[in-house]
Every structure is written in C-alpha cells, then in structure tokens.
C-alpha atoms as a PDB file:
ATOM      1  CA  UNK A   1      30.756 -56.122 -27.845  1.00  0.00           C
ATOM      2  CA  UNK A   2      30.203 -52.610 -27.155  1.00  0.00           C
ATOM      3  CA  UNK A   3      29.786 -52.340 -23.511  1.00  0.00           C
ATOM      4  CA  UNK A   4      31.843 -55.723 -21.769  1.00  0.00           C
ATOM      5  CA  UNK A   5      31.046 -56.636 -18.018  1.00  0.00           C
ATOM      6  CA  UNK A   6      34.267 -56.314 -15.737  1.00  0.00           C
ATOM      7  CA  UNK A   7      34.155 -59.990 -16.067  1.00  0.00           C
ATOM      8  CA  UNK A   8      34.878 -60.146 -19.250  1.00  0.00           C
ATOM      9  CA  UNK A   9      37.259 -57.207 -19.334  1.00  0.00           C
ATOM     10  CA  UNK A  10      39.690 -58.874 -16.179  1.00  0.00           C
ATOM     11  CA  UNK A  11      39.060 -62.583 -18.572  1.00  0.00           C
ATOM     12  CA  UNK A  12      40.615 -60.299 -21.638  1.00  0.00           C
ATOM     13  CA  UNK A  13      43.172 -58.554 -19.508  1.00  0.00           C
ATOM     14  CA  UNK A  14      44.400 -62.228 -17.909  1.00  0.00           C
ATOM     15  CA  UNK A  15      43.944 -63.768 -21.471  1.00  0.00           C
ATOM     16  CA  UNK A  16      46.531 -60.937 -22.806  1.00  0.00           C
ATOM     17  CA  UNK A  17      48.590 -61.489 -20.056  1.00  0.00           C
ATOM     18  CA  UNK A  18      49.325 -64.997 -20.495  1.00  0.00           C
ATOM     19  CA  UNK A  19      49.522 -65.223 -24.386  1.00  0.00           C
ATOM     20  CA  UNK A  20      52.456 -62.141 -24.097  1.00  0.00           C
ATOM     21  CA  UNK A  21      53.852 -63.410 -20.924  1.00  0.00           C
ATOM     22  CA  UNK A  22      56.591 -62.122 -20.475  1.00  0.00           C
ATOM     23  CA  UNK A  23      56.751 -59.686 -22.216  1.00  0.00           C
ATOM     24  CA  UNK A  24      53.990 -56.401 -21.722  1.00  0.00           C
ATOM     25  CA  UNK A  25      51.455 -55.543 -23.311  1.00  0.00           C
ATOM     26  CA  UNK A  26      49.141 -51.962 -23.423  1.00  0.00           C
ATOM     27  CA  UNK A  27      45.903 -51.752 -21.904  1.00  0.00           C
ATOM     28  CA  UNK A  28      44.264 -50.305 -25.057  1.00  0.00           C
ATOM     29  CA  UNK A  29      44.636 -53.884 -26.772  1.00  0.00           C
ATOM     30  CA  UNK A  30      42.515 -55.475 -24.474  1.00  0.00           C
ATOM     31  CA  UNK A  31      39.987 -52.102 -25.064  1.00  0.00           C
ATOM     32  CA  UNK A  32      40.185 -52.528 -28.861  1.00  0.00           C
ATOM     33  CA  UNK A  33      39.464 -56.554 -28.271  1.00  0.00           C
ATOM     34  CA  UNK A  34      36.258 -55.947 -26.546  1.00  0.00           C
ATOM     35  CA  UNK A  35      35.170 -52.592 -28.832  1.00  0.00           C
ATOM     36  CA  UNK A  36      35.106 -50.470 -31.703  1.00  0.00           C
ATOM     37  CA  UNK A  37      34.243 -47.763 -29.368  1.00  0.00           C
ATOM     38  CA  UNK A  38      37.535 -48.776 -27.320  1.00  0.00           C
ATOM     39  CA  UNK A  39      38.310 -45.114 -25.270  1.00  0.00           C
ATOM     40  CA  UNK A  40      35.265 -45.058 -23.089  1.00  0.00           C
ATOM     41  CA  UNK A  41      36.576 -48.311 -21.853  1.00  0.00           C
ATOM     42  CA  UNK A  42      40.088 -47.462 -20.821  1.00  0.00           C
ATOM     43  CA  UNK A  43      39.169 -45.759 -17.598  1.00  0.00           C
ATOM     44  CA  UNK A  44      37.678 -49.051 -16.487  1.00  0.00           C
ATOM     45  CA  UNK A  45      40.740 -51.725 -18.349  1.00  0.00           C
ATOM     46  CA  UNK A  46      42.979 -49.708 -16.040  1.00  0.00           C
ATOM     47  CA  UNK A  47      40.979 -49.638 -12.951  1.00  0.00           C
ATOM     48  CA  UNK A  48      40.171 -53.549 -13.460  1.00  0.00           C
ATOM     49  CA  UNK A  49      43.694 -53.980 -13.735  1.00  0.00           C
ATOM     50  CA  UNK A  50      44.734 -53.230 -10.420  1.00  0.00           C
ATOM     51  CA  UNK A  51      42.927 -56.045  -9.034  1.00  0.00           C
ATOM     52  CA  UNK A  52      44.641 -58.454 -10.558  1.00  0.00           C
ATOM     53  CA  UNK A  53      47.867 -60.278 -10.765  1.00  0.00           C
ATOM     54  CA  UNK A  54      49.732 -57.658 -12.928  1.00  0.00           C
ATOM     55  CA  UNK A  55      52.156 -54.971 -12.748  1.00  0.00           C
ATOM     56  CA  UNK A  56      51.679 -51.498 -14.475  1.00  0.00           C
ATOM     57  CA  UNK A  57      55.078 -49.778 -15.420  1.00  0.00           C
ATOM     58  CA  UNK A  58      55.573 -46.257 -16.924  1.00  0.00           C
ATOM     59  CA  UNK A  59      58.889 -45.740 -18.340  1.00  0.00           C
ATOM     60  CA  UNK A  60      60.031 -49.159 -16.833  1.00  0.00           C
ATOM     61  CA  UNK A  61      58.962 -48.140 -13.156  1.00  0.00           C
ATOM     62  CA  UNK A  62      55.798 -49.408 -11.438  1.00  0.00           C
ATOM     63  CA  UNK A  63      52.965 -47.026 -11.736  1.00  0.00           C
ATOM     64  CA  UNK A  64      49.401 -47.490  -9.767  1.00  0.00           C
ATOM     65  CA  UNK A  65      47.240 -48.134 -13.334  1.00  0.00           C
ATOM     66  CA  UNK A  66      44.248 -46.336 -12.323  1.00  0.00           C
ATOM     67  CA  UNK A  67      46.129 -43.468 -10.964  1.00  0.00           C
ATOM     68  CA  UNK A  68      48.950 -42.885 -13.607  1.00  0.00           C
ATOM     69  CA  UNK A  69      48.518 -40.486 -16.476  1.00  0.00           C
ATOM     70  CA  UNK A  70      49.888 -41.257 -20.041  1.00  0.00           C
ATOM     71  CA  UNK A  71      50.710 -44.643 -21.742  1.00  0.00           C
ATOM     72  CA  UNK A  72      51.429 -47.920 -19.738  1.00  0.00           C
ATOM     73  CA  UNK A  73      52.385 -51.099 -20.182  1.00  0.00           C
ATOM     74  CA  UNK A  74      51.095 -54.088 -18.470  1.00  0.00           C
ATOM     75  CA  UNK A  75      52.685 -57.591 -17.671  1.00  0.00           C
ATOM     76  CA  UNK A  76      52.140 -60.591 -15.324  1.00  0.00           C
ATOM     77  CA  UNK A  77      53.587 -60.328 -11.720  1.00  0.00           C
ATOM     78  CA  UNK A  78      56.695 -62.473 -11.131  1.00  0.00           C
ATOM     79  CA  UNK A  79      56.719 -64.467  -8.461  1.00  0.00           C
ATOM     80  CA  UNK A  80      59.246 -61.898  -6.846  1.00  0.00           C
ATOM     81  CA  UNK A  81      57.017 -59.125  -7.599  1.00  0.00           C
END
C-alpha cells in the first residue's frame, strides 16, 4: 500500500496498540506496515495518533505526537491516563 487512507493508518495504529499492549511501540512500525516508502507517512502516523486513545512519551514523559521532535514511543491510555 503506498499511500493508506487515515482510516487505515488509525486501524494499524489501534491494531499495534492492542497486540503490544502494554507495552509501547514506535510510530514508524505502523509506517513500515502500510509502506515501503514509510517516511512520507510519519508526519501523518503521528498526527493521526493524537486522536486516538494513546499516549506519546519521549524519554518516559508525555509528549504531544504531532508536535514533538525526535523518536517516540506510543502505548494505549490507561484507564488513569
């Protein structure tokens, strides 16, 4: 697939999410899932993110995913989150 809808990018992220719950998980997997061309898509995984039931976390500490710079991880939100 070399140019997923944002429905099928959020189905990947959630997908992800569940299977490594919970434990995190990068964004880039769910890029390299849906292409070979996988970088063009990060802006989007990230921004998609957001909108869904996960926390990003940089270093350990939540991070806005469209907003930070360098590598994050990704994970389900707990209840208490």
């Amino acid at each position: 697939m070399s140019n997923p809808s944002d429905t099928e990018i959020t189905a990947a992220l959630m997908r992800l999410a569940g299977a490594r719950a919970p434990k995190t998980f990068c964004p880039s997997e769910v890029a390299r899932a849906l292409s070979d061309d996988w970088r063009p898509l990060m802006p989007r995984v990230r921004v998609l993110s957001t909108s869904l039931s996960l926390v990003a976390t940089q270093k350990g500490r939540p991070v806005d995913a469209a907003a930070a710079h360098g590598p994050i991880r990704l994970s389900l939100k707990s209840d208490a989150s």
